[in-house]
C-alpha atoms as a PDB file:
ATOM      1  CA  UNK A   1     110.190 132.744  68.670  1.00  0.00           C
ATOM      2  CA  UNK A   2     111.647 129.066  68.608  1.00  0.00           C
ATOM      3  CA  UNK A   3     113.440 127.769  65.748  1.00  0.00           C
ATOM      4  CA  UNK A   4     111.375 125.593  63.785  1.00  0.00           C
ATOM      5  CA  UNK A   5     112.905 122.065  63.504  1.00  0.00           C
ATOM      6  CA  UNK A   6     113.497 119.866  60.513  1.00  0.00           C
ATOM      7  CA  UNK A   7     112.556 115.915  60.941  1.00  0.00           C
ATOM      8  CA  UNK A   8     115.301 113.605  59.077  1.00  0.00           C
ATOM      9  CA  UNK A   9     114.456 109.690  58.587  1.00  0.00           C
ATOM     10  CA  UNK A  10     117.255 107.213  58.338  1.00  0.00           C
ATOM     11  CA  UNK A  11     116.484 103.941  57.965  1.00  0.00           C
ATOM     12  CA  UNK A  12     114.101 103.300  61.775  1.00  0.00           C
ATOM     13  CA  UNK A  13     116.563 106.463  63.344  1.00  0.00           C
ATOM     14  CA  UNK A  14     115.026 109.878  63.402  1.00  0.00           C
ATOM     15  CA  UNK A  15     116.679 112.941  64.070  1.00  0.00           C
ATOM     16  CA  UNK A  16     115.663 116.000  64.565  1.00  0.00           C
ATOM     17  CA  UNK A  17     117.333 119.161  63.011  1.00  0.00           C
ATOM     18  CA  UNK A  18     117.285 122.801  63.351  1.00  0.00           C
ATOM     19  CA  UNK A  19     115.476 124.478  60.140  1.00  0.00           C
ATOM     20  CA  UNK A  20     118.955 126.937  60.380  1.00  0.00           C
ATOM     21  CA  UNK A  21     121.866 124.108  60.229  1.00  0.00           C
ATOM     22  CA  UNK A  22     123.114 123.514  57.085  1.00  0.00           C
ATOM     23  CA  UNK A  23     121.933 119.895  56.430  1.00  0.00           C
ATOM     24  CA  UNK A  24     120.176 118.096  53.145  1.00  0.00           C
ATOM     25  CA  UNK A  25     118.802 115.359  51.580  1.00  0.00           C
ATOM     26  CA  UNK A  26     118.898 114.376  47.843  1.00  0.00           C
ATOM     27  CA  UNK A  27     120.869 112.351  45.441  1.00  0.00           C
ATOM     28  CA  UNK A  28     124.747 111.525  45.326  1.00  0.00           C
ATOM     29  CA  UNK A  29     126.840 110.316  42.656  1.00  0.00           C
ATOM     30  CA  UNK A  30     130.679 109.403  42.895  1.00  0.00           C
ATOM     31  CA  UNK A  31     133.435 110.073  40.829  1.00  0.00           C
ATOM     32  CA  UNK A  32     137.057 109.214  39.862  1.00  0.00           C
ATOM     33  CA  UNK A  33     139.147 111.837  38.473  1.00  0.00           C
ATOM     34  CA  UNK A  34     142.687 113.526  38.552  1.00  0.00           C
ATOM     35  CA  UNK A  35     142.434 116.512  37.978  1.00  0.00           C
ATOM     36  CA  UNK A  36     142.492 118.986  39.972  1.00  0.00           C
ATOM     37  CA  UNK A  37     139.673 120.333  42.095  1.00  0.00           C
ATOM     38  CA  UNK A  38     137.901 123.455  42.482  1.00  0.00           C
ATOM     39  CA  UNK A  39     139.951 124.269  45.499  1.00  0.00           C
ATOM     40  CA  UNK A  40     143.479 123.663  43.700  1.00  0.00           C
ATOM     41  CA  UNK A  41     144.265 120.329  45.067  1.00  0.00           C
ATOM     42  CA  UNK A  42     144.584 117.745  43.091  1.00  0.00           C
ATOM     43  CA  UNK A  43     140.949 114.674  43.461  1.00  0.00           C
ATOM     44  CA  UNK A  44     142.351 111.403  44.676  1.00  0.00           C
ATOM     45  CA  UNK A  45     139.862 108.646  44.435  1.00  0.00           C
ATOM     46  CA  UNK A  46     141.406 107.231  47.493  1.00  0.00           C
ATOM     47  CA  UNK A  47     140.728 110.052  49.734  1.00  0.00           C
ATOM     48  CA  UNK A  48     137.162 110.998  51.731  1.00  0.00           C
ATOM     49  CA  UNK A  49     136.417 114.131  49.706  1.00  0.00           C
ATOM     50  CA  UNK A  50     133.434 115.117  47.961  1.00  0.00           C
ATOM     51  CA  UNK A  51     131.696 117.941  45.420  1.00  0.00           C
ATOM     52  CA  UNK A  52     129.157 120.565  47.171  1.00  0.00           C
ATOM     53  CA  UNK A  53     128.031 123.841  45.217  1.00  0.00           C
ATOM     54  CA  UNK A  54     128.167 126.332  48.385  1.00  0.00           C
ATOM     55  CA  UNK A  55     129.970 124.810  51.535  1.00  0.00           C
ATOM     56  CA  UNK A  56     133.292 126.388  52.274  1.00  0.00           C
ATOM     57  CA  UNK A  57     136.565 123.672  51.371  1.00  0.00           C
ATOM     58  CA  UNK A  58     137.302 121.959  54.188  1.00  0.00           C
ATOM     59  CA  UNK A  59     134.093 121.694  55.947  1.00  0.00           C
ATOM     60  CA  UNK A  60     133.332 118.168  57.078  1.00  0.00           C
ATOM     61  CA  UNK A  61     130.354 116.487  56.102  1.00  0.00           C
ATOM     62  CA  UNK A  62     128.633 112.782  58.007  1.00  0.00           C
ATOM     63  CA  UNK A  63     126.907 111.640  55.089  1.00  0.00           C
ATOM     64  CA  UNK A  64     124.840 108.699  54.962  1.00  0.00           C
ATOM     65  CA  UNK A  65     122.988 106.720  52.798  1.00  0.00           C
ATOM     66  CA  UNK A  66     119.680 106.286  53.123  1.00  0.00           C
ATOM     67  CA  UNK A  67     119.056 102.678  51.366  1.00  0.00           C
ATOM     68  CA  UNK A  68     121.307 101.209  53.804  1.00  0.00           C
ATOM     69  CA  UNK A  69     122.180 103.302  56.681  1.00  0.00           C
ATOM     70  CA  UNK A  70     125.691 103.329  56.538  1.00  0.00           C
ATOM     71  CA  UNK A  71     128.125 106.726  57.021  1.00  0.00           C
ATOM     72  CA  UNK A  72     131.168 108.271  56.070  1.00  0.00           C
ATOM     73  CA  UNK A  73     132.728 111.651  57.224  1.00  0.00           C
ATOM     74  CA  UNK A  74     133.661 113.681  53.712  1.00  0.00           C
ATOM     75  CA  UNK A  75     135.590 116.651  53.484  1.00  0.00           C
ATOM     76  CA  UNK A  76     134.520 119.620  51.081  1.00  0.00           C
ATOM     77  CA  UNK A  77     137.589 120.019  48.593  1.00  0.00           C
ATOM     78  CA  UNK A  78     134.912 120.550  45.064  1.00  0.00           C
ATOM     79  CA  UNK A  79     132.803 122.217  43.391  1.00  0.00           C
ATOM     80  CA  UNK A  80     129.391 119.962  41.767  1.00  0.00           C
ATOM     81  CA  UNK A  81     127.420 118.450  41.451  1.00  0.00           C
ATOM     82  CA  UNK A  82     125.625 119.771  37.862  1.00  0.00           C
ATOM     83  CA  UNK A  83     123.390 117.616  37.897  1.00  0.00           C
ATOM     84  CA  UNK A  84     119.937 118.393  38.734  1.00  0.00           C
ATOM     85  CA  UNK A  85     118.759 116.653  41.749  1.00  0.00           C
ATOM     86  CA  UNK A  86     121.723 115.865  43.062  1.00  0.00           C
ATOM     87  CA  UNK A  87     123.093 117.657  46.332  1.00  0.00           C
ATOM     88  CA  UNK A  88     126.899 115.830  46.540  1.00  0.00           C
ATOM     89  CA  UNK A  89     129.340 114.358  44.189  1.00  0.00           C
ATOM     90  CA  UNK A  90     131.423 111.544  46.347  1.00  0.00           C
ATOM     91  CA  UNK A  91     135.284 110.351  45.692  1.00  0.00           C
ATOM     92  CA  UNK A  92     135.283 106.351  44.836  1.00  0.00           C
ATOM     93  CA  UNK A  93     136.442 105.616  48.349  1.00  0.00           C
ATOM     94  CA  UNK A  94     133.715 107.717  50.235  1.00  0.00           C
ATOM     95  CA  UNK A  95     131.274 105.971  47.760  1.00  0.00           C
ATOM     96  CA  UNK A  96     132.457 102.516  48.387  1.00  0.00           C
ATOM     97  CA  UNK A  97     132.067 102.843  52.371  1.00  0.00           C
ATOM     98  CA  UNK A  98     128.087 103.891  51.960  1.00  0.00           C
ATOM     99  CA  UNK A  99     127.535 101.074  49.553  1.00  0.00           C
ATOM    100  CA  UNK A 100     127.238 102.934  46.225  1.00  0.00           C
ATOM    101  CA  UNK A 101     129.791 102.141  43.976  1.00  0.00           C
ATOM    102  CA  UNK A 102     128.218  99.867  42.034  1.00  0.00           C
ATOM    103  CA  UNK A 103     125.011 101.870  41.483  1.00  0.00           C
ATOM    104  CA  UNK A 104     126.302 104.810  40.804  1.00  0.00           C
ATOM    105  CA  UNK A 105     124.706 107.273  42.751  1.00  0.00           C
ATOM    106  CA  UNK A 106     122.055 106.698  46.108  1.00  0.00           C
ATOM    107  CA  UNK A 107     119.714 108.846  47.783  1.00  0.00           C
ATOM    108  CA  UNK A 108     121.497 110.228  51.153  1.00  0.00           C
ATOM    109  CA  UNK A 109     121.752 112.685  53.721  1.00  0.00           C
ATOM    110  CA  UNK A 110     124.507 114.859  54.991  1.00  0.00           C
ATOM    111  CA  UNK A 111     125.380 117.066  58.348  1.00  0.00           C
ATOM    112  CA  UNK A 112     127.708 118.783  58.999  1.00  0.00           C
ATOM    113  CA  UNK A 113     130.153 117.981  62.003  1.00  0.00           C
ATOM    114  CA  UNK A 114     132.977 120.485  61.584  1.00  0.00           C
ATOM    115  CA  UNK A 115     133.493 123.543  59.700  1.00  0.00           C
END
């Protein structure tokens, strides 16, 4: 039996997805701490890191924003978000590169490229 394929749309590109890859859509949010993270290192703003509840640390993630179409590559280093709805909490600099810094938190989508 073929794997049944999941249809992503960003912005006028659509991509198509196996149901089986570990891929998602949903809200982001971004935050600024020190402290450190559930994997024991310590969150610097100024790194591309960001908050998943399940991915292993250290799996890369392309995520995107889906307002505006723009990308960053993230690495898994936290645990989070606790929010309900949302699927990744971004560092300040990841944030800043999609575009949502000064909102807050944007709807995007995330693959990942490396584990």
């Amino acid at each position: 039996m073929a794997a049944a394929a999941v249809t992503v749309a960003l912005g006028s590109t659509v991509m198509a997805m196996p149901a089986s890859a570990k891929n998602g859509c949903g809200g982001a949010s971004w935050y600024a701490l020190h402290s450190k993270t559930a994997s024991g290192e310590r969150m610097n703003p100024a790194k591309l890191t960001a908050a998943h509840r399940s991915l292993r640390f250290g799996t890369k993630l392309r995520v995107t924003n889906s307002r505006n179409g723009k990308s960053v590559i993230v690495r898994i280093n936290d645990r989070g978000p606790f929010i309900r709805g949302r699927i990744l909490d971004l560092s300040k600099a990841a944030a800043s590169q999609i575009g949502m810094t000064r909102a807050g938190h944007a709807k995007v989508c995330y693959e990942i490229v490396s584990r």
